[in-house]
C-alpha atoms as a PDB file:
ATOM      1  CA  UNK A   1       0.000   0.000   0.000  1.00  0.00           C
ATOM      2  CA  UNK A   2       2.983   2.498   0.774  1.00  0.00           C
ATOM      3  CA  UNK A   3       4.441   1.888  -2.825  1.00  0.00           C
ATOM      4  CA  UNK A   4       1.262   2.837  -4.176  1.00  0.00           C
ATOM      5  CA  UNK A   5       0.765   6.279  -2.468  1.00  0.00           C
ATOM      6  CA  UNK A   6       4.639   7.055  -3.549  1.00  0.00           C
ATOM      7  CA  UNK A   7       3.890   6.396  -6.627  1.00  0.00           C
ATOM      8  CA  UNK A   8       0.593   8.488  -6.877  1.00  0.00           C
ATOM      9  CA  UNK A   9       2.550  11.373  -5.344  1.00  0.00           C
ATOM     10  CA  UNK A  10       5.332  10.649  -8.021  1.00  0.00           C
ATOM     11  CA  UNK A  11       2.875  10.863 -10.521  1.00  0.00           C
ATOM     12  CA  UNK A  12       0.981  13.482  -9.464  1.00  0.00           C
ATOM     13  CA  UNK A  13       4.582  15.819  -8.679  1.00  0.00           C
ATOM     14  CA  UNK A  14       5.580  14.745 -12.635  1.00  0.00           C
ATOM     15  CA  UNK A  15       2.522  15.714 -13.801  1.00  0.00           C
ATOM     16  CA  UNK A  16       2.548  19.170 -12.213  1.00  0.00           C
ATOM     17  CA  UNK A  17       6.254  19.823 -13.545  1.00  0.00           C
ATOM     18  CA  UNK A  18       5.524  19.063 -16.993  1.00  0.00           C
ATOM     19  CA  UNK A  19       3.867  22.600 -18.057  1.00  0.00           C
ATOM     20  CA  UNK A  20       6.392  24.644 -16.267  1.00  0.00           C
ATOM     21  CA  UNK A  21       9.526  22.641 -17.702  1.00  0.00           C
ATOM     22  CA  UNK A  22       7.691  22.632 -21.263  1.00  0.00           C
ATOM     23  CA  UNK A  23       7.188  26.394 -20.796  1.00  0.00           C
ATOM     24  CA  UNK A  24      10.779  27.196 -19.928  1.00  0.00           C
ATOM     25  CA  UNK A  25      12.072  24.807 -22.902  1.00  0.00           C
ATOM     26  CA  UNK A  26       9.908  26.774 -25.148  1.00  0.00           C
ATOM     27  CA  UNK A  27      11.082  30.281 -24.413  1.00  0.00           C
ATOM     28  CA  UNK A  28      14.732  29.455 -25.190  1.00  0.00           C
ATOM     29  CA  UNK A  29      13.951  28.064 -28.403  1.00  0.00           C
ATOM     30  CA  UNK A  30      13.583  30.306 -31.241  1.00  0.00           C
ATOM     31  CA  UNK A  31      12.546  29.735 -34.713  1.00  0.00           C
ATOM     32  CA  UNK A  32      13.387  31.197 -37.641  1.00  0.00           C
ATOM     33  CA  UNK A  33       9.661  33.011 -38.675  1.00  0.00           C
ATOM     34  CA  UNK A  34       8.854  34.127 -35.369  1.00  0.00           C
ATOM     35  CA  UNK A  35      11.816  35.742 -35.527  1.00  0.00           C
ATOM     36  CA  UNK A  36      10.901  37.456 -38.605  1.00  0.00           C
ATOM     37  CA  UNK A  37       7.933  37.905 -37.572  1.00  0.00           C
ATOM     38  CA  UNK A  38       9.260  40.272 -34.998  1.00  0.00           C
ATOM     39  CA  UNK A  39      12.127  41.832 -37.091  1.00  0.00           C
ATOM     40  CA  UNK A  40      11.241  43.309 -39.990  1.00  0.00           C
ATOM     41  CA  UNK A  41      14.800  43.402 -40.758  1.00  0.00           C
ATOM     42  CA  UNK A  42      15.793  39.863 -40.028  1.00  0.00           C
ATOM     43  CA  UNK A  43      12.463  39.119 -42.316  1.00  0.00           C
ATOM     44  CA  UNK A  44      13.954  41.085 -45.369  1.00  0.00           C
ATOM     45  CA  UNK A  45      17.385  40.062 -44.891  1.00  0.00           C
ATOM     46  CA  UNK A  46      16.430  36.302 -45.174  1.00  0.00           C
ATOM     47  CA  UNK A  47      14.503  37.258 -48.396  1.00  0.00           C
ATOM     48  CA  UNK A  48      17.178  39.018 -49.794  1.00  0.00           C
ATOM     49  CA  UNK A  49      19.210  35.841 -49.236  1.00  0.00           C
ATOM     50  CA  UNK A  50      17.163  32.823 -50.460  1.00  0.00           C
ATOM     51  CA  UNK A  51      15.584  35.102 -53.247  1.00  0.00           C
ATOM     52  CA  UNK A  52      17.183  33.247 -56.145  1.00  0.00           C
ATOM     53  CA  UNK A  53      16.431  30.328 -54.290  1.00  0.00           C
ATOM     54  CA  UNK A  54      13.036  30.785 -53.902  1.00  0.00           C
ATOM     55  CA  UNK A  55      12.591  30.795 -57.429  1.00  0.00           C
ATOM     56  CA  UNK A  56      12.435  27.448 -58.051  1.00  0.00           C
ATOM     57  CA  UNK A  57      11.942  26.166 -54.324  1.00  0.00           C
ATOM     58  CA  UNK A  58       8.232  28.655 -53.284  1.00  0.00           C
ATOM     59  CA  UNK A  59       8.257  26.726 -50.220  1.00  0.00           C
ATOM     60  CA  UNK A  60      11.645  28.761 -48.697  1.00  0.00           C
ATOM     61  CA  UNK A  61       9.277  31.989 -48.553  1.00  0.00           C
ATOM     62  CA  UNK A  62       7.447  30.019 -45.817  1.00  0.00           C
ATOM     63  CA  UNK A  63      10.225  28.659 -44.002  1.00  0.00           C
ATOM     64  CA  UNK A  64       9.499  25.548 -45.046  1.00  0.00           C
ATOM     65  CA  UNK A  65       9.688  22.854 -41.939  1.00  0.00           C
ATOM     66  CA  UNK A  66      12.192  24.586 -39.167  1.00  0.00           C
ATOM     67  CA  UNK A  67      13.516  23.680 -36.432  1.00  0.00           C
ATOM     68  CA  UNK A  68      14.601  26.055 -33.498  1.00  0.00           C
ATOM     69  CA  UNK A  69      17.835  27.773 -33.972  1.00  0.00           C
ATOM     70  CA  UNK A  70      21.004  26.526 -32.849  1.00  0.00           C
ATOM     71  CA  UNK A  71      23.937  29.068 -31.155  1.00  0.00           C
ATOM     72  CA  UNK A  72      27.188  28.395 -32.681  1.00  0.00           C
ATOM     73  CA  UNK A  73      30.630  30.439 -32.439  1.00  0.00           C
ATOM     74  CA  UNK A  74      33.108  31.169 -34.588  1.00  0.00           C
ATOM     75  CA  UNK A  75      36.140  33.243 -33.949  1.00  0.00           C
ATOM     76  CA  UNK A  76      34.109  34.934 -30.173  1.00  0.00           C
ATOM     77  CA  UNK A  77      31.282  35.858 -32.086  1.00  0.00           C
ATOM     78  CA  UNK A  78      28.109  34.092 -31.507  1.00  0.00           C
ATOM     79  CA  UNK A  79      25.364  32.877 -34.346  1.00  0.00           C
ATOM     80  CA  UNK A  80      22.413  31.524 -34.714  1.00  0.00           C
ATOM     81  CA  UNK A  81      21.956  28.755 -37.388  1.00  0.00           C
ATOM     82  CA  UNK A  82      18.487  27.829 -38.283  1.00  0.00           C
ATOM     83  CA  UNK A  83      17.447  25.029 -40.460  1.00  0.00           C
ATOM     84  CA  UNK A  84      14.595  24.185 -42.784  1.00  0.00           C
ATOM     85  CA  UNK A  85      13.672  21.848 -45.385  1.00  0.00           C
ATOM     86  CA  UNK A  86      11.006  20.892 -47.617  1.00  0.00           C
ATOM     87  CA  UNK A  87       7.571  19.894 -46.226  1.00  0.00           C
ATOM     88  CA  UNK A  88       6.766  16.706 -46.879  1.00  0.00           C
ATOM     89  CA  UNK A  89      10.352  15.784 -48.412  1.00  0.00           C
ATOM     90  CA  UNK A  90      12.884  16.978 -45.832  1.00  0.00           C
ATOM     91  CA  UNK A  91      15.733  14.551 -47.930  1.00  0.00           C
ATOM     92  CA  UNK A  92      15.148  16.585 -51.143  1.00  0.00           C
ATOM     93  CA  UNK A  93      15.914  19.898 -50.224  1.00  0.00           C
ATOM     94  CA  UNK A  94      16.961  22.283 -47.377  1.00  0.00           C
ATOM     95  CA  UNK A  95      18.569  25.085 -46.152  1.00  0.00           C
ATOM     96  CA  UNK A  96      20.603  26.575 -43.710  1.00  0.00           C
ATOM     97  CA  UNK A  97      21.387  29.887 -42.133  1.00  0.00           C
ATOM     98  CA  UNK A  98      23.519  31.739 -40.148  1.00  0.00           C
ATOM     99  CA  UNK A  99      21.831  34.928 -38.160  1.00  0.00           C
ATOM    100  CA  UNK A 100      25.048  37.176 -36.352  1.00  0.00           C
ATOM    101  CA  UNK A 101      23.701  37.855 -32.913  1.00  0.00           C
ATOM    102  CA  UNK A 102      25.512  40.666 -32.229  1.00  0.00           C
ATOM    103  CA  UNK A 103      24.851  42.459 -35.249  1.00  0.00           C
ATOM    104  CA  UNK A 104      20.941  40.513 -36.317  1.00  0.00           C
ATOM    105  CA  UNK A 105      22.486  40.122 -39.392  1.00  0.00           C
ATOM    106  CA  UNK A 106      21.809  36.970 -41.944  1.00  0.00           C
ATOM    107  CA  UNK A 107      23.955  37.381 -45.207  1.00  0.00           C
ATOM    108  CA  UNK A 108      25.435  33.550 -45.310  1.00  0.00           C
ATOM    109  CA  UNK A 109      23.786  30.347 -45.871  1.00  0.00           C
ATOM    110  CA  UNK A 110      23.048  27.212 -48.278  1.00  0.00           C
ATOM    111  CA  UNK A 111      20.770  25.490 -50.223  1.00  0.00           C
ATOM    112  CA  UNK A 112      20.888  21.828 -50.693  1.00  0.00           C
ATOM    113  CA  UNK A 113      19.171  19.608 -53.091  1.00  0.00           C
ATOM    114  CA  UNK A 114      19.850  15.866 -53.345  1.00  0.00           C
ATOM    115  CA  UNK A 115      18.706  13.421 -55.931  1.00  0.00           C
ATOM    116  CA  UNK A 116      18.230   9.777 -55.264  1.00  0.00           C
ATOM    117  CA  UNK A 117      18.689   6.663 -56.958  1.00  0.00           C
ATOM    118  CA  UNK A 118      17.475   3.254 -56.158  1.00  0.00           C
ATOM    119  CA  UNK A 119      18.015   3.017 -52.082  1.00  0.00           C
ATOM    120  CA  UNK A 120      20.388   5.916 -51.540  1.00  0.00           C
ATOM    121  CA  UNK A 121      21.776   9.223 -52.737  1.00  0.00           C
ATOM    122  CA  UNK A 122      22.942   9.625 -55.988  1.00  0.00           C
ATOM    123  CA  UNK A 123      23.751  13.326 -56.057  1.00  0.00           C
ATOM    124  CA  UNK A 124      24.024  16.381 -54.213  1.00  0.00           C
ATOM    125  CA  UNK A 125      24.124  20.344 -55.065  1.00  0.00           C
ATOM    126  CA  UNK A 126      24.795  23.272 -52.745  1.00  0.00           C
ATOM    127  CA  UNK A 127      24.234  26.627 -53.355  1.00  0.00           C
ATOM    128  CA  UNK A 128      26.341  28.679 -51.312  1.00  0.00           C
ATOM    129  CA  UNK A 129      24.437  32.061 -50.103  1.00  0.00           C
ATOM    130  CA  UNK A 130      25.681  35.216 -49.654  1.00  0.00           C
ATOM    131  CA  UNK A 131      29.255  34.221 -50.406  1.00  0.00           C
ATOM    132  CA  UNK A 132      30.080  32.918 -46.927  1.00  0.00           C
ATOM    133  CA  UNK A 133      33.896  32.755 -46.013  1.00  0.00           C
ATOM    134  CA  UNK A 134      35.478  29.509 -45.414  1.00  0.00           C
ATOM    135  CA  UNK A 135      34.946  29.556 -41.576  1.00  0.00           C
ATOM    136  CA  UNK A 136      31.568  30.115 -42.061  1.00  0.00           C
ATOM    137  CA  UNK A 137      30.751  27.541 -44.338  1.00  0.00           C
ATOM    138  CA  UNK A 138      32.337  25.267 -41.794  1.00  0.00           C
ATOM    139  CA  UNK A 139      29.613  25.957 -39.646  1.00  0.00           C
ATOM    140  CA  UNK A 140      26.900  25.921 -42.126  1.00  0.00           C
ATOM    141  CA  UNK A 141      28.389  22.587 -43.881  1.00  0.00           C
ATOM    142  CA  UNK A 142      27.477  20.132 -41.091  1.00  0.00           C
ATOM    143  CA  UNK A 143      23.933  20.760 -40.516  1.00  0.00           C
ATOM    144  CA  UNK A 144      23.103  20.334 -44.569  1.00  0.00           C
ATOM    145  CA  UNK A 145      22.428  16.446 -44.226  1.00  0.00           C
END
């Protein structure tokens, strides 16, 4: 009988937990179109970047499916990289970008589409954006696949 009321107050303390650690989770994670939702310039500076891209790929304009942005560093300065892909068909196509947090700048990034053949990738092409230097594209370069 003891076990049982430990575990009912177990249950009941985990239960009461869950909304305030989901709520604190939530406010440190950031994704890409709320932040452009907020920041006009963030929002024109990503359009600006994946404009070419978006010609053949509509789906970027929307952000496509995100996940929350990542902080990376690179020579003391700190970034966000945020990643997307295509809905539906994340192993076709996605992108990635790199927001300075210092400055709210986003003027590097990539574009990757792959082709497959049979069971596995046959090809892949990345378009570099905003003619990142080669430190940067070391940070973009492992979150493309």
């Amino acid at each position: 009988m003891r076990i049982s009321h430990s575990l009912c107050r177990l249950a009941l303390a985990s239960a009461l937990l869950v909304p305030f650690l989901s709520h604190a989770q939530s406010s440190e994670s950031v994704y890409l179109a709320d932040l452009a939702k907020s920041s006009k310039q963030v929002a024109q500076q990503y359009q600006n970047l994946m404009q070419d891209v978006a010609k053949n790929a509509s789906w970027v304009k929307e952000f496509g499916t995100a996940s929350p942005g990542e902080t990376v560093s690179l020579d003391g300065r700190n970034y966000q990289l945020f990643q997307g892909c295509k809905p539906h068909d994340c192993t076709s196509a996605s992108y990635v970008v790199l927001l300075d947090t210092q400055k709210q700048t986003m003027a590097h990034g990539a574009f990757v589409e792959n082709k497959e053949s049979g069971t596995g990738l046959a090809s892949s092409q990345i378009q570099w954006l905003g003619n990142p230097e080669l430190d940067q594209v070391r940070l973009i370069a492992p979150a493309l696949f």
